[in-house]
Protein backbone atom coordinates (compact mmCIF):
# COMPACT_ATOMS: atom_id res chain seq x y z
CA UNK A 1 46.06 183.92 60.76
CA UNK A 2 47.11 181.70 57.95
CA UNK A 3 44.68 179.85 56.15
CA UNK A 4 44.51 176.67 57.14
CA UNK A 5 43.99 177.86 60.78
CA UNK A 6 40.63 178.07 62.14
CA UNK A 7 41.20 178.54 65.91
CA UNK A 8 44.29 180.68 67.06
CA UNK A 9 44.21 181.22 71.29
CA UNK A 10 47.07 183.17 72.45
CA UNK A 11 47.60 183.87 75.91
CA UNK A 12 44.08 183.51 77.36
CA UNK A 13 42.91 184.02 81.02
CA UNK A 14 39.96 183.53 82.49
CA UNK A 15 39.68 184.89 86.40
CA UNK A 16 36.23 184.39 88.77
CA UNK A 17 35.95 186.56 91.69
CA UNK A 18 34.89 184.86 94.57
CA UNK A 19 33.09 185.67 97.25
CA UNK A 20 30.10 186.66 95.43
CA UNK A 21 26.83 184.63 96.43
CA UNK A 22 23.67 184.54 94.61
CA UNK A 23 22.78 180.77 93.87
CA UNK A 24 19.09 181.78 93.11
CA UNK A 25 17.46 180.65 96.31
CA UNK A 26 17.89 182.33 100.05
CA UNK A 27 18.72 178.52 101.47
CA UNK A 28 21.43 177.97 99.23
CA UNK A 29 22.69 181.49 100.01
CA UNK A 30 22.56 181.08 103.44
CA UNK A 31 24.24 177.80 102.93
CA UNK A 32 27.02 179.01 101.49
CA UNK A 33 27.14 181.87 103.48
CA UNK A 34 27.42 179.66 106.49
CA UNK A 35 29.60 176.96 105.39
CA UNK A 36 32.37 180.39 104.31
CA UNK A 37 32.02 181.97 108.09
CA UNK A 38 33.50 178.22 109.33
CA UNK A 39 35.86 178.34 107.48
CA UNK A 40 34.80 175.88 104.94
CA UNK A 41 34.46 175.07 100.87
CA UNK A 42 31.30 176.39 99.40
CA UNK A 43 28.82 173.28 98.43
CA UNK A 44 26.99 175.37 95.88
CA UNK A 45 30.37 176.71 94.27
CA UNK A 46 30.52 175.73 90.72
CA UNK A 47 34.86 176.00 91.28
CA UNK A 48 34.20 172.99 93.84
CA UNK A 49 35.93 172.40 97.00
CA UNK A 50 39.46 173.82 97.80
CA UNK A 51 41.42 171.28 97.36
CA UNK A 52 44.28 171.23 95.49
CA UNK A 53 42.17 174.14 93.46
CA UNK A 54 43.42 176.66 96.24
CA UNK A 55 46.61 177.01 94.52
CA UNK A 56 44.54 178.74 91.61
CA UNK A 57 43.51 181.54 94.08
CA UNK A 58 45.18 184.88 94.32
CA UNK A 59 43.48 187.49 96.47
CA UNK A 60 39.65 187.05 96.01
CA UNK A 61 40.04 185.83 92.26
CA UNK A 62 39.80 182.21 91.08
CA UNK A 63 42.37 181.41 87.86
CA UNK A 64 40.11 179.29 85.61
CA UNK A 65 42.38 179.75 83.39
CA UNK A 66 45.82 181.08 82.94
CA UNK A 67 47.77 182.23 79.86
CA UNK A 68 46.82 179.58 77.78
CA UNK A 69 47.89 179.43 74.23
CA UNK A 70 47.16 176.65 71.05
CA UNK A 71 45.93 176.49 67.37
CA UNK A 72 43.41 174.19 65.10
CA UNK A 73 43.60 173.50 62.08
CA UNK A 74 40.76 173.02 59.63
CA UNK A 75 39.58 169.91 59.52
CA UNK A 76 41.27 168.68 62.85
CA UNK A 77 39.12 166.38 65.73
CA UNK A 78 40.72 168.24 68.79
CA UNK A 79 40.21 165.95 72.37
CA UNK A 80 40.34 168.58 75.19
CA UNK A 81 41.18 166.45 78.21
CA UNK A 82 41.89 166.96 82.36
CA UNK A 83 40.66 166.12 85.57
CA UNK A 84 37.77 168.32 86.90
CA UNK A 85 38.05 171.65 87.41
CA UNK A 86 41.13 171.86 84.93
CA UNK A 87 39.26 175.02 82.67
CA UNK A 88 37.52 172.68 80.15
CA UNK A 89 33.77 173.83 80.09
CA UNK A 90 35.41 177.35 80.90
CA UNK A 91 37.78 177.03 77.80
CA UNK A 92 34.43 176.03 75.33
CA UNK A 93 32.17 179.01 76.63
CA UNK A 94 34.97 181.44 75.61
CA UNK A 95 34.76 179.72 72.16
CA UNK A 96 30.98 180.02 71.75
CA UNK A 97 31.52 183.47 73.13
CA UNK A 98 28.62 183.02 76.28
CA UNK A 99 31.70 184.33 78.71
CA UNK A 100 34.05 186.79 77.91
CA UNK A 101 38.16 186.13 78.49
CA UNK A 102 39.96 188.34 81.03
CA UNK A 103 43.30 188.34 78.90
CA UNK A 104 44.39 187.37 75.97
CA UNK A 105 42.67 187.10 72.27
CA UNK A 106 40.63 184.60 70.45
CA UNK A 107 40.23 184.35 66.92
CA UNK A 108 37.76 181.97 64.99
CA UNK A 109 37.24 181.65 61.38
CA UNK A 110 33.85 180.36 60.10
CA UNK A 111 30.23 179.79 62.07
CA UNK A 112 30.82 178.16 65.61
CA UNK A 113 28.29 175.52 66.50
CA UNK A 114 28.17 174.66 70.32
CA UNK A 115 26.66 171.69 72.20
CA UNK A 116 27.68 172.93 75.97
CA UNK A 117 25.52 172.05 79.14
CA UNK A 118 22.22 170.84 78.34
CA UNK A 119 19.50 173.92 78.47
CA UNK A 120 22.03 176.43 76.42
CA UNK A 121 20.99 177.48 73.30
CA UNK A 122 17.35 176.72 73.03
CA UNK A 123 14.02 178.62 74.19
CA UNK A 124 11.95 176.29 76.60
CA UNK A 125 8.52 177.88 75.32
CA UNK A 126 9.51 177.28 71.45
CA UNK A 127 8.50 173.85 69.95
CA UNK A 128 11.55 172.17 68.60
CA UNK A 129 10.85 173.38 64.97
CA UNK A 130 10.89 176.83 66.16
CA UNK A 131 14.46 176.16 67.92
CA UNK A 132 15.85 174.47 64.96
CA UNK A 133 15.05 177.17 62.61
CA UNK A 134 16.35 179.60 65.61
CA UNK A 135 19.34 178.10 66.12
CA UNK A 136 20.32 177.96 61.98
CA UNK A 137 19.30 182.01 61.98
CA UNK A 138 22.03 182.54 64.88
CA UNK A 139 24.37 181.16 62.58
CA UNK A 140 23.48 183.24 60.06
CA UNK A 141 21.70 180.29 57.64
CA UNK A 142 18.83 181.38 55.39
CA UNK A 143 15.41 179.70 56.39
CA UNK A 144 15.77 177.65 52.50
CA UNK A 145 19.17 176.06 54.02
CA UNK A 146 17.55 175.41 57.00
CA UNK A 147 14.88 173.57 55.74
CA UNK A 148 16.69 171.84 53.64
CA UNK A 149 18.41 170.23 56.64
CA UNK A 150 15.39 170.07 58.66
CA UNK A 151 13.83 166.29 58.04
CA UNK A 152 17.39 164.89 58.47
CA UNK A 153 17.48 167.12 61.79
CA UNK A 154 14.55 165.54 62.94
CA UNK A 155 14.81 161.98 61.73
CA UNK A 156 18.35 161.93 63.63
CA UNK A 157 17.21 162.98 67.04
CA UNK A 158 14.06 160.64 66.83
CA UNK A 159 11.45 163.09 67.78
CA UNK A 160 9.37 163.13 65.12
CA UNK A 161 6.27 163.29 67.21
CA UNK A 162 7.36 165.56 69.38
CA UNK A 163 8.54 168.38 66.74
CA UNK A 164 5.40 170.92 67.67
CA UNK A 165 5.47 170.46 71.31
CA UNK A 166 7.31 173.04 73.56
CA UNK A 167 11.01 171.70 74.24
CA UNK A 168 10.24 172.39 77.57
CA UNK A 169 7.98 169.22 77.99
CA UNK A 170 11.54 167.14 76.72
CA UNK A 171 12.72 164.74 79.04
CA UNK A 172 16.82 165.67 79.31
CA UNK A 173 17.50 162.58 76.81
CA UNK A 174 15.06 164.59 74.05
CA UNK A 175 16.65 167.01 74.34
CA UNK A 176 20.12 166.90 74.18
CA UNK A 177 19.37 164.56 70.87
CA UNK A 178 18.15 167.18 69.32
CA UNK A 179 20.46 169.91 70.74
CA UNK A 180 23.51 167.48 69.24
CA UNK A 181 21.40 166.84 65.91
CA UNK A 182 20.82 170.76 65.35
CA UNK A 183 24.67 171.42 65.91
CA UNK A 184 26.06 168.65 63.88
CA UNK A 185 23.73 169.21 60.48
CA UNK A 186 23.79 172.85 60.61
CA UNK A 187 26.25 174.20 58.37
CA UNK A 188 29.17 175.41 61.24
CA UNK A 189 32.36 175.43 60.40
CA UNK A 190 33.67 174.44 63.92
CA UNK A 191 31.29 172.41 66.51
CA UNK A 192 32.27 172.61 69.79
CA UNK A 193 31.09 169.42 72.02
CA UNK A 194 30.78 169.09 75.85
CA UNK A 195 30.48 166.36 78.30
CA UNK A 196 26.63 166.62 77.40
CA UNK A 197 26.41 163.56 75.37
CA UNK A 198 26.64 161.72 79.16
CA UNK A 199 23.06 162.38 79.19
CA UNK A 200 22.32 160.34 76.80
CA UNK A 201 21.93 156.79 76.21
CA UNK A 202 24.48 154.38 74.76
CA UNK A 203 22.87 153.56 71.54
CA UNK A 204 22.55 157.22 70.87
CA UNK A 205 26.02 158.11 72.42
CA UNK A 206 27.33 155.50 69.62
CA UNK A 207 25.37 157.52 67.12
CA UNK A 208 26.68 160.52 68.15
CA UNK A 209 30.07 159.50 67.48
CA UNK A 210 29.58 158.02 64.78
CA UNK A 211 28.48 161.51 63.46
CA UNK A 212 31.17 163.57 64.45
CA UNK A 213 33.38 160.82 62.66
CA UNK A 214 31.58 162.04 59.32
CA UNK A 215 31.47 165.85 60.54
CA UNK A 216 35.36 165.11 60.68
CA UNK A 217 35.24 163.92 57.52
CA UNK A 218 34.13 166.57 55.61
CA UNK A 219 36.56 169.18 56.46
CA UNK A 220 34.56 170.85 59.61
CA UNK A 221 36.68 171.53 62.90
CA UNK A 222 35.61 169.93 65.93
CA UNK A 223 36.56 170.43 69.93
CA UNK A 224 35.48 167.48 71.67
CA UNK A 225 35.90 167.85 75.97
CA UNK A 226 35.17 164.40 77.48
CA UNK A 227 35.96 162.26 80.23
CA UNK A 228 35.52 159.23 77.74
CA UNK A 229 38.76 158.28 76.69
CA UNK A 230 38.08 155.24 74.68
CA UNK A 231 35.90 158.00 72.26
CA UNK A 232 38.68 160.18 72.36
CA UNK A 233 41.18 158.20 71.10
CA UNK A 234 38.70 156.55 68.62
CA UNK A 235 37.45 159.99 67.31
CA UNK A 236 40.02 162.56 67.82
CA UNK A 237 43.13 163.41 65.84
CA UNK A 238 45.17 165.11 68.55
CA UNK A 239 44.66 166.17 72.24
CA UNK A 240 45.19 168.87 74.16
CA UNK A 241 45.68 168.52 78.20
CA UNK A 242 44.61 170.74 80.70
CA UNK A 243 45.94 170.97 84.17
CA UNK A 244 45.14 173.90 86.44
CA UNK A 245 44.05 176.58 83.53
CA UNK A 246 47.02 176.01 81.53
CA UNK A 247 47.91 173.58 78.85
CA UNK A 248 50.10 170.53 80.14
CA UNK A 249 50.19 168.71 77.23
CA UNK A 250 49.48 168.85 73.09
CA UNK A 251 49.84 166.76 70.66
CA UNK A 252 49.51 162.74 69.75
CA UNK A 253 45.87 161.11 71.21
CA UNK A 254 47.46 158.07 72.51
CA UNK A 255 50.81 160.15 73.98
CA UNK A 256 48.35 162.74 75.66
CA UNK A 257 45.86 160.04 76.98
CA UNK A 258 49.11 158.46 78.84
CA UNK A 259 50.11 161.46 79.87
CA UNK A 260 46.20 162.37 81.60
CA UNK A 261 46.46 159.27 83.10
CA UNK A 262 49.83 160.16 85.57
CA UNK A 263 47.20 162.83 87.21
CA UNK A 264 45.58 160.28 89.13
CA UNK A 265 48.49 157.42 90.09
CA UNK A 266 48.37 158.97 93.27
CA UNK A 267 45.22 160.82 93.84
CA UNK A 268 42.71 157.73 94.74
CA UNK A 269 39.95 158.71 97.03
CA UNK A 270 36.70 160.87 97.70
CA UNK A 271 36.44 163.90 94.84
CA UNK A 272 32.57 164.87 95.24
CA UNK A 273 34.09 168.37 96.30
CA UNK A 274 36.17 168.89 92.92
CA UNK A 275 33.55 166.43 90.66
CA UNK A 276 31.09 167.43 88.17
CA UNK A 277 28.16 168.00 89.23
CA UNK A 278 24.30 167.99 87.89
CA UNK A 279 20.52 167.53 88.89
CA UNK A 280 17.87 169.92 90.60
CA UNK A 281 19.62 169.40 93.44
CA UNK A 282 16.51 168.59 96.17
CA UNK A 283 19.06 165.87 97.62
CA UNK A 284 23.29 165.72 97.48
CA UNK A 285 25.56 163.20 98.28
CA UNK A 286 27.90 164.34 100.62
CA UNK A 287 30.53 161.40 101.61
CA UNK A 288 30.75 158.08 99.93
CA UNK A 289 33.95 155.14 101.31
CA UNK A 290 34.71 151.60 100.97
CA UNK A 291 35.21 149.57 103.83
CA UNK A 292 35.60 145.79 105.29
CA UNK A 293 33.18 143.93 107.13
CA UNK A 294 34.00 144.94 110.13
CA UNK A 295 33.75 149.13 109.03
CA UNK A 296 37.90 149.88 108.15
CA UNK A 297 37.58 152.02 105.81
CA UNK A 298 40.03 150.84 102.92
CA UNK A 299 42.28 152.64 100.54
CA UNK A 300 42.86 149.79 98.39
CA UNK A 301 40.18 147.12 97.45
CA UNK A 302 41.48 143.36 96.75
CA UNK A 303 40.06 141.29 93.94
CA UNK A 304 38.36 138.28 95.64
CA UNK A 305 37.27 139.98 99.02
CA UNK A 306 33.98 141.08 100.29
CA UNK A 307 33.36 145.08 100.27
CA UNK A 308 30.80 147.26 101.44
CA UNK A 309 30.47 150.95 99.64
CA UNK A 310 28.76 153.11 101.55
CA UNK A 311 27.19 156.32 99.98
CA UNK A 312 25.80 159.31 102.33
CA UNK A 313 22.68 161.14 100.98
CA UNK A 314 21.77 164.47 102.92
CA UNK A 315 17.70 165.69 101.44
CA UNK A 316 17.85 169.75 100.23
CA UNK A 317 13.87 170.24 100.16
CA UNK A 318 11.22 169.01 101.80
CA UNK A 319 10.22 164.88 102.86
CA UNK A 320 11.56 163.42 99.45
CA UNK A 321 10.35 160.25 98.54
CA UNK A 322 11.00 157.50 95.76
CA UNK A 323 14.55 157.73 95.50
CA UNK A 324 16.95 155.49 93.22
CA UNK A 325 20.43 155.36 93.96
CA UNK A 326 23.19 154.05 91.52
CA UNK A 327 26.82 153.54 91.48
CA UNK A 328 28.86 152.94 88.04
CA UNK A 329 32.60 151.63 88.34
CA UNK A 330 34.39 152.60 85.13
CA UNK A 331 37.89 152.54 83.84
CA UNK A 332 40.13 155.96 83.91
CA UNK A 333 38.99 155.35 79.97
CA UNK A 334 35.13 155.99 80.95
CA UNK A 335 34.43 151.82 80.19
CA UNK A 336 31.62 150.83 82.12
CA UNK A 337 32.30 147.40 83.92
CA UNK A 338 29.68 147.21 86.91
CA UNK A 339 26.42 149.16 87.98
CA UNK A 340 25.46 149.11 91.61
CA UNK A 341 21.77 150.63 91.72
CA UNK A 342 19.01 150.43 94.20
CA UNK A 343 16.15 150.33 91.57
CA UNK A 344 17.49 147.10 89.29
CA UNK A 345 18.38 144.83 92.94
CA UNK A 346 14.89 145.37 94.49
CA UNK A 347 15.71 147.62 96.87
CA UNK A 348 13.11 150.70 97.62
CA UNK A 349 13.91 154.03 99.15
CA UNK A 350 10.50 154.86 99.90
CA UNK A 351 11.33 158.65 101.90
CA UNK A 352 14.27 160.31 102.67
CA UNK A 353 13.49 162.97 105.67
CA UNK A 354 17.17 163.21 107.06
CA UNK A 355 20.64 162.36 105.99
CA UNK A 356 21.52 158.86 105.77
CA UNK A 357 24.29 156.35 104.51
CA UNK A 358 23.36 153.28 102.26
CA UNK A 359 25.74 150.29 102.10
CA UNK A 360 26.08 147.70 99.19
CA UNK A 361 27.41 144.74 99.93
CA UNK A 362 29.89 143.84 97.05
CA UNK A 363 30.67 139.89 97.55
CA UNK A 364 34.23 138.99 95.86
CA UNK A 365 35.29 141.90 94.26
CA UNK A 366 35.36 141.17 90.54
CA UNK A 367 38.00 143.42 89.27
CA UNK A 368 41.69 142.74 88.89
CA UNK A 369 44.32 145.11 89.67
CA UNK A 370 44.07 148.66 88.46
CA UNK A 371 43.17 151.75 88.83
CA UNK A 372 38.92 152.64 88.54
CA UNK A 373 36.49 155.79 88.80
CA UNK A 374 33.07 155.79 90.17
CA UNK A 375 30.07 158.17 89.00
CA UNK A 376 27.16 158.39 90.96
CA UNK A 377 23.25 158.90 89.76
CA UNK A 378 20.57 160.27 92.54
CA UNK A 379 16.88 160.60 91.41
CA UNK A 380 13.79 161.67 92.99
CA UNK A 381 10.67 160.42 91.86
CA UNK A 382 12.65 159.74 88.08
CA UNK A 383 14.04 163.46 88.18
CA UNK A 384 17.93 163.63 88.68
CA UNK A 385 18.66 165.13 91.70
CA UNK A 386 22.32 165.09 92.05
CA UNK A 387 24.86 163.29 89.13
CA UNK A 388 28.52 163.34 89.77
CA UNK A 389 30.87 162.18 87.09
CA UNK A 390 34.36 160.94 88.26
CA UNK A 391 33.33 161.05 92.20
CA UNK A 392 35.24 158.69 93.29
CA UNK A 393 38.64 156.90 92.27
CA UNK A 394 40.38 154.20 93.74
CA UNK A 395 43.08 151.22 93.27
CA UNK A 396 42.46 147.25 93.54
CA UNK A 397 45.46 144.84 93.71
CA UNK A 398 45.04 140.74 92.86
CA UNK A 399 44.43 138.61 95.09
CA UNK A 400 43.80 135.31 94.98
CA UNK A 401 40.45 135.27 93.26
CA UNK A 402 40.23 131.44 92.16
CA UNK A 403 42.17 129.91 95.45
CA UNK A 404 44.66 128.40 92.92
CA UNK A 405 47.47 130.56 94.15
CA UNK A 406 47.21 131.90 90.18
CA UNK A 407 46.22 135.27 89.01
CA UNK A 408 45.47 136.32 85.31
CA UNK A 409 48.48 137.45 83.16
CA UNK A 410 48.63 140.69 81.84
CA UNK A 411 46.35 142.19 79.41
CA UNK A 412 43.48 140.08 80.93
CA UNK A 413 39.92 141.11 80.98
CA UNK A 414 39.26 143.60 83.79
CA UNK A 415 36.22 141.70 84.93
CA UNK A 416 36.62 138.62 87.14
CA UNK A 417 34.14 135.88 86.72
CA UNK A 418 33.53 133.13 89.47
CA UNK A 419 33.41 129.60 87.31
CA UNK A 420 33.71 126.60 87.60
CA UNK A 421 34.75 123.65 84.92
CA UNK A 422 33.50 119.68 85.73
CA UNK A 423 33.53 116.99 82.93
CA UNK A 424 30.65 116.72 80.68
């Protein structure tokens, strides 16, 4: 391993054998039990649906990964990109060494610093001081170099009042901005950084960035997975695709971004069974379609025209009530353009005691031609119950938005406003 190399993967696999259930609770056991004996996908499997995934089986194991080979060099921003289920999050817990590789060798040079799903890595009964200093002994820092870092820990995750109390008691926002701020001051060598900085809001999201920027900076290695292309091609130096376990693609940001994008030109539609998925789970969304006033479902929206999306909740637990529902349409770049929720319009879902589709009335689609994603946010009484990133994905075409028989050039805004212009 030459010098300047930090991260050398040669040939790694990564195989799941399926068939095995324990999901923690007899219901979701039984669920999945059931749903295999018809003949369908499991709902609690963390591989998602079959899909075009089925390809990846052989026997009863599941290719997560297959012979996968790359290197990083030191002070390189690395974008790992792909479409769900392509061996991302799979690919980063080799790295941090929680899961072991079937094939195939890793070597790392330096301390590893990992911000993976939120809950990994801390104790919940240890107060956030106690994790900090916790976290710095696992990579081998003396409790002096910890504390030298520790104020500017704490002053960067804003939770200076919280630093004694149990992380535990930290709403999901707490803590992943302290997670983020404990692996990006520590002294690592290489920081390793999931799609957990979704959680979070913008303003800290921005922050975030802005941090890894400097991290960058100085020398340190980072591998940054995220379905956020804009802060890919801001932040990262080079990308790496993923497409079914393997690597499709490596080398220029803007080149690989392109080529992540020719995934999708033809694979609009429904993708809550290959989609990332979060939340306690108590309630799911199971089906979610556009459709015309008159209940065609449509496979292409038009700019201009009234649509109705229609989202189909099923409840997991018992009578749930207070329930907020929202909808974000984003570019394939992760831009947010419009929010659809239940909570900001006024509209109360007091109970939910059996499975039921809501319908939001969209009046003259305001979004030009393209192509779009839609992630989907489910709460119960202000806990996330289900969160799907990238559940949906679908194509609009221009119409005639103004009734001009003109549409908006190339390059315009996506966003279509309805104006008008009088004299003064």
């Amino acid at each position: 391993m030459s010098s300047d190399l930090v991260i050398q993967v040669e040939q790694l696999s990564k195989h799941y054998r399926l068939g095995i259930i324990n999901h923690g609770t007899l219901y979701r056991d039984l669920q999945s039990w059931w749903a295999r004996y018809r003949g369908h996908p499991d709902p609690n499997s963390a591989i998602g649906g079959w899909g075009p995934q089925l390809a990846r089986v052989q026997g009863d194991l599941f290719h997560a990964l297959d012979d996968l080979s790359f290197k990083v060099r030191r002070g390189e921003i690395l974008g790992v990109i792909g479409g769900n289920g392509a061996g991302k999050s799979t690919l980063l817990k080799i790295l941090s060494r929680i899961t072991a590789p079937t094939a195939g060798e890793v070597r790392l040079k330096g301390r590893v610093a990992s911000l993976l799903e939120v809950g990994t890595g801390f104790h919940p009964e240890l107060t956030g001081r106690e994790n900090i200093f916790l976290n710095g002994a696992i990579l081998g820092m003396s409790r002096s170099e910890i504390g030298s870092k520790f104020d500017e820990i704490v002053e960067f995750a804003e939770i200076d009042q919280f630093v004694d109390t149990p992380v535990k008691r930290y709403s999901s926002g707490m803590y992943v901005r302290l997670a983020f701020s404990v692996a990006a001051h520590l002294e690592s060598d290489i920081l390793l950084v999931d799609e957990v900085l979704a959680v979070g809001d913008i303003s800290f999201q921005k922050k975030c960035i802005g941090k890894m920027e400097a991290v960058g900076s100085s020398g340190r290695t980072i591998l940054f997975v995220s379905h956020n292309m804009a802060s890919v091609q801001n932040l990262c130096t080079r990308a790496l695709v993923l497409k079914d376990g393997h690597v499709d693609f490596d080398g220029d940001v803007r080149d690989g971004i392109h080529h992540y994008y020719s995934f999708f030109e033809s694979s609009n539609g429904n993708n809550l069974d290959g989609a990332k998925r979060s939340g306690d789970g108590r309630a799911r969304i199971i089906d979610l379609w556009f459709c015309d006033g008159n209940g065609k479902r449509l496979s292409m929206l038009r700019s201009g025209e009234t649509t109705y999306l229609n989202i189909e909740v099923e409840p997991r637990s018992e009578k749930l009530r207070n329930l907020h529902l929202a909808a974000g349409i984003t570019t394939l770049r992760d831009e947010g353009l419009i929010l659809l929720s239940t909570e900001i319009s006024g509209f109360n879902i007091d109970d939910l005691a059996m499975t039921k589709t809501f319908s939001c009335e969209i009046k003259r689609f305001p979004i030009r031609i393209g192509h779009y994603s839609m992630n989907l946010f489910l709460s119960v009484n202000g806990i996330v119950a289900d969160y799907v990133i990238d559940a949906f994905r679908f194509q609009v075409e221009d119409a005639d938005f103004y009734g001009t028989g003109r549409l908006p050039n190339e390059g315009y805004p996506h966003f279509l406003c309805d104006y008008t212009w009088k004299y003064g």
